[in-house]
C-alpha atoms as a PDB file:
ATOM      1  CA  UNK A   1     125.789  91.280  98.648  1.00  0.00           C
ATOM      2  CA  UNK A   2     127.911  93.770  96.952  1.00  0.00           C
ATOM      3  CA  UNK A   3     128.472  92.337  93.842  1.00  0.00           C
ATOM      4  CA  UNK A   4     127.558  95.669  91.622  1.00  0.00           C
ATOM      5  CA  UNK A   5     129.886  97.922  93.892  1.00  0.00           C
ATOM      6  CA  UNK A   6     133.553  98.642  92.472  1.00  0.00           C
ATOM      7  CA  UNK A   7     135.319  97.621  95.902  1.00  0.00           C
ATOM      8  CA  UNK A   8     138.684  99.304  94.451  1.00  0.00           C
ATOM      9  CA  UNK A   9     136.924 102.498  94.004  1.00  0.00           C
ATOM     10  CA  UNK A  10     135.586 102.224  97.732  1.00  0.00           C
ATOM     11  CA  UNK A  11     138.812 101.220  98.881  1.00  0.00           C
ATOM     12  CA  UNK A  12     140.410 104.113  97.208  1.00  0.00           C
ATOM     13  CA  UNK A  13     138.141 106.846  98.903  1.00  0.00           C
ATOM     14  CA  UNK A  14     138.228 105.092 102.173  1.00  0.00           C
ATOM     15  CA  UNK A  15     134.679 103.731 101.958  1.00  0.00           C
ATOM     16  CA  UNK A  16     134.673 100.013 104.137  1.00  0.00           C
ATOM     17  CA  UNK A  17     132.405  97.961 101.874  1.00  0.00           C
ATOM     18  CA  UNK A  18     130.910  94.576 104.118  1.00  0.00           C
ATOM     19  CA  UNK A  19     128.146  92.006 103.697  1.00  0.00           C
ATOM     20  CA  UNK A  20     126.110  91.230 106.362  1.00  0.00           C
ATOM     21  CA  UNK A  21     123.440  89.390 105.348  1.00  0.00           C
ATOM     22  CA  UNK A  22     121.500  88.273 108.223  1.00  0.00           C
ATOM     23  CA  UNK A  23     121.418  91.878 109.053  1.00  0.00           C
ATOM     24  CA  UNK A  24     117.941  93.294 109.991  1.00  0.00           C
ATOM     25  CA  UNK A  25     116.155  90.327 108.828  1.00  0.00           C
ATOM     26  CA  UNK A  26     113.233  90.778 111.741  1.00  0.00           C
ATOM     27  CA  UNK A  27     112.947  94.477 110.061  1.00  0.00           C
ATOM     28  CA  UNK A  28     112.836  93.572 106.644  1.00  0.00           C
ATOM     29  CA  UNK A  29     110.655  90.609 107.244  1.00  0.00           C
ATOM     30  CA  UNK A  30     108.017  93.288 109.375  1.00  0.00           C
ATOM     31  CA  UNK A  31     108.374  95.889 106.402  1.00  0.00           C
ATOM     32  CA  UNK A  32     107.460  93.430 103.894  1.00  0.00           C
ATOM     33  CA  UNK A  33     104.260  92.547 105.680  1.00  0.00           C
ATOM     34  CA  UNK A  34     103.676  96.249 106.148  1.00  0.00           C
ATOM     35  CA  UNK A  35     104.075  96.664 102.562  1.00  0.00           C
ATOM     36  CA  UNK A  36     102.260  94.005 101.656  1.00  0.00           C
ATOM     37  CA  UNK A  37      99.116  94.823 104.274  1.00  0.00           C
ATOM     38  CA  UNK A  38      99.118  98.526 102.039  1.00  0.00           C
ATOM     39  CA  UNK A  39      98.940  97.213  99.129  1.00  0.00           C
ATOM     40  CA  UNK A  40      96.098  95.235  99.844  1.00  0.00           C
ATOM     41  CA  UNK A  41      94.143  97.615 101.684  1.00  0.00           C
ATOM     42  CA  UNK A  42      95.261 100.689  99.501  1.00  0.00           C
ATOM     43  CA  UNK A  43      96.068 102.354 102.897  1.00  0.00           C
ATOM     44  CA  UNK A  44      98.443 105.164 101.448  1.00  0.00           C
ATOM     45  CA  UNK A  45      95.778 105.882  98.739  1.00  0.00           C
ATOM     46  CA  UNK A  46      92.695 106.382 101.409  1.00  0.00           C
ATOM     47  CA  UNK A  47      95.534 108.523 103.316  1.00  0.00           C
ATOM     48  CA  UNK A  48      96.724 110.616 100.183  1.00  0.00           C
ATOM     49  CA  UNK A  49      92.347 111.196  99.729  1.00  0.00           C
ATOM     50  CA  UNK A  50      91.761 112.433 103.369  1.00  0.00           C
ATOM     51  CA  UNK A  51      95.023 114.792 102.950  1.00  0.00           C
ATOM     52  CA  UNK A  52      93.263 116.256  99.809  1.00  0.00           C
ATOM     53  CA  UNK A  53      90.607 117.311 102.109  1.00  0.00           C
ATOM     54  CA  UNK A  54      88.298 114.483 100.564  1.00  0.00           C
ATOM     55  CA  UNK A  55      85.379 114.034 103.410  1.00  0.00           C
ATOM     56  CA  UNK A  56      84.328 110.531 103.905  1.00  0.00           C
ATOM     57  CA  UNK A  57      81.669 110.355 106.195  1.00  0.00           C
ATOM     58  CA  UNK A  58      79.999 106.083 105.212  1.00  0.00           C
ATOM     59  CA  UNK A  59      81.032 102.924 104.618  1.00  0.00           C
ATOM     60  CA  UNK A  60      80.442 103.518 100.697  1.00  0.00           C
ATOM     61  CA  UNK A  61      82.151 106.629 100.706  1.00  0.00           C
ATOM     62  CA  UNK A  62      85.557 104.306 102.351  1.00  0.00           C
ATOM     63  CA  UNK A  63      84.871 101.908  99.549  1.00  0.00           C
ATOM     64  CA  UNK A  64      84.994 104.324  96.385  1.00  0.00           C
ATOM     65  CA  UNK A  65      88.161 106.281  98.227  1.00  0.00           C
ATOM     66  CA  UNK A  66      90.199 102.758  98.381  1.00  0.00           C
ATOM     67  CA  UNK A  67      88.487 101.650  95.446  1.00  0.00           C
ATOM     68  CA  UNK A  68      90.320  97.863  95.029  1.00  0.00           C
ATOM     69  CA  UNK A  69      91.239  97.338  98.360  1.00  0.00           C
ATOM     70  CA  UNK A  70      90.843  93.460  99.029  1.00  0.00           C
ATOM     71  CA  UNK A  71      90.828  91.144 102.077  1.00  0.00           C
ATOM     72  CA  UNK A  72      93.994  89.315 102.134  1.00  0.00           C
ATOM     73  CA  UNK A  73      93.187  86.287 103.855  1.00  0.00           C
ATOM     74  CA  UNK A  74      93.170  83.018 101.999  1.00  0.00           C
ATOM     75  CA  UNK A  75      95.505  84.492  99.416  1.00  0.00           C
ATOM     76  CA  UNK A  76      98.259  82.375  98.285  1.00  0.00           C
ATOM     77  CA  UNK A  77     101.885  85.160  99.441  1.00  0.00           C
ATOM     78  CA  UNK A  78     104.991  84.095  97.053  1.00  0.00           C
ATOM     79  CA  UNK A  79     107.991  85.007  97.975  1.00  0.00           C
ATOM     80  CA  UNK A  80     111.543  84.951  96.180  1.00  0.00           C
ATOM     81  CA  UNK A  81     114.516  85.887  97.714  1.00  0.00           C
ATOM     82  CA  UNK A  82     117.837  85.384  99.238  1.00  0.00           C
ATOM     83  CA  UNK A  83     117.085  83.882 102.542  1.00  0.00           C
ATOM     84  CA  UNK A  84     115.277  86.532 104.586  1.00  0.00           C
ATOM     85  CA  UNK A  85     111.913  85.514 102.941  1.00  0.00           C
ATOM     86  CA  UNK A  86     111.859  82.459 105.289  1.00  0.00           C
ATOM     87  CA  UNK A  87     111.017  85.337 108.137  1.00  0.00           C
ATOM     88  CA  UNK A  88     107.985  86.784 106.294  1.00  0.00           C
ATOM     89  CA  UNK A  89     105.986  83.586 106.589  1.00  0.00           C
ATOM     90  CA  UNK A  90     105.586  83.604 110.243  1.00  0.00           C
ATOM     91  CA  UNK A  91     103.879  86.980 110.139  1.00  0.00           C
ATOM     92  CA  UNK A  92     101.960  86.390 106.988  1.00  0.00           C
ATOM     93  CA  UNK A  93      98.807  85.234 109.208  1.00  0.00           C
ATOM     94  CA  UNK A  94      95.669  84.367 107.077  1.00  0.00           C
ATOM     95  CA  UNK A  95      98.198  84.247 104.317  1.00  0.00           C
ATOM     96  CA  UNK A  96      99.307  80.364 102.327  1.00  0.00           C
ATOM     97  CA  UNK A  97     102.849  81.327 101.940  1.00  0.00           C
ATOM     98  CA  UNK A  98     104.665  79.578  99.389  1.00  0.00           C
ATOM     99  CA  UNK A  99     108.157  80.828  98.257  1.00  0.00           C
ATOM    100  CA  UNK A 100     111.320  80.348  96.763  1.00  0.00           C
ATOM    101  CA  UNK A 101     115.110  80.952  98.258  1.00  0.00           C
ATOM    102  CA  UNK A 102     118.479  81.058  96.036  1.00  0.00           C
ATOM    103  CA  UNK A 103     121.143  80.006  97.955  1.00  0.00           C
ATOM    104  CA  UNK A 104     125.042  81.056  97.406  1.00  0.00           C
ATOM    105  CA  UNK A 105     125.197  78.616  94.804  1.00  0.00           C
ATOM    106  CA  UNK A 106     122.059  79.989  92.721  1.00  0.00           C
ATOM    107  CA  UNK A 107     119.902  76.749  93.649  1.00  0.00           C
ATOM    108  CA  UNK A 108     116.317  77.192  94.105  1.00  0.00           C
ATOM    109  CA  UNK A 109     115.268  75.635  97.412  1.00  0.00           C
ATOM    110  CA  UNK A 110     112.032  74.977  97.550  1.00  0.00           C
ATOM    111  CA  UNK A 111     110.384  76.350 101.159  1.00  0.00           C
ATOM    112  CA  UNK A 112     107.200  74.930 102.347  1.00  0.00           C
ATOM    113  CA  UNK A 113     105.035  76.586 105.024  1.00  0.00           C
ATOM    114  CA  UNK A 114     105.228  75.707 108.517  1.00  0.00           C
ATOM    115  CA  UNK A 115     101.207  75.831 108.994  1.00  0.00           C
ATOM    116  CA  UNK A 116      98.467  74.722 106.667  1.00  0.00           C
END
């Protein structure tokens, strides 16, 4: 939405303020998951190692370099949001999604998973 934007002020320097909001929905949906994936596996820490010229050459040595990376499936994914979280579930494979969507009216509507 565009609730915290002062639409006069826009208006007033010729800036066309509009809400689209099933706008990139597959994207954000695809970006959360990629997020998400990161997190888990600690993928930009690993990365930020190797660029430090950190040498990992075993299995152990992957381990302490993405120290708290975890395996993702069986994990319960919540999600809260404003309507595009009902596209992250279909992607959240190995994942029990469970989430939450407000609609215009503020209501929490409950959203169940498709798959068990």
């Amino acid at each position: 939405g565009y609730d915290n934007v002062d639409i006069k002020a826009a208006g007033e320097l010729g800036i066309a303020v509009c809400n689209i909001p099933s706008a990139a929905v597959e994207e954000t949906a695809d970006s959360t998951i990629c997020h998400i994936l990161n997190l888990y596996r600690r993928n930009t820490w690993l990365y930020q190692a190797l660029r430090e010229g950190t040498r990992v050459q075993s299995v152990e040595q992957i381990r302490e370099v993405a120290s708290g990376a975890a395996r993702i499936r069986g994990e319960t994914l919540g999600l809260i949001g404003f309507g595009w979280d009902r596209a992250v579930p279909g992607r959240a494979e190995g994942l029990h999604p469970a989430g939450f969507a407000v609609s215009e009216r503020l209501r929490l509507l409950a959203l169940q998973s498709q798959r068990t």
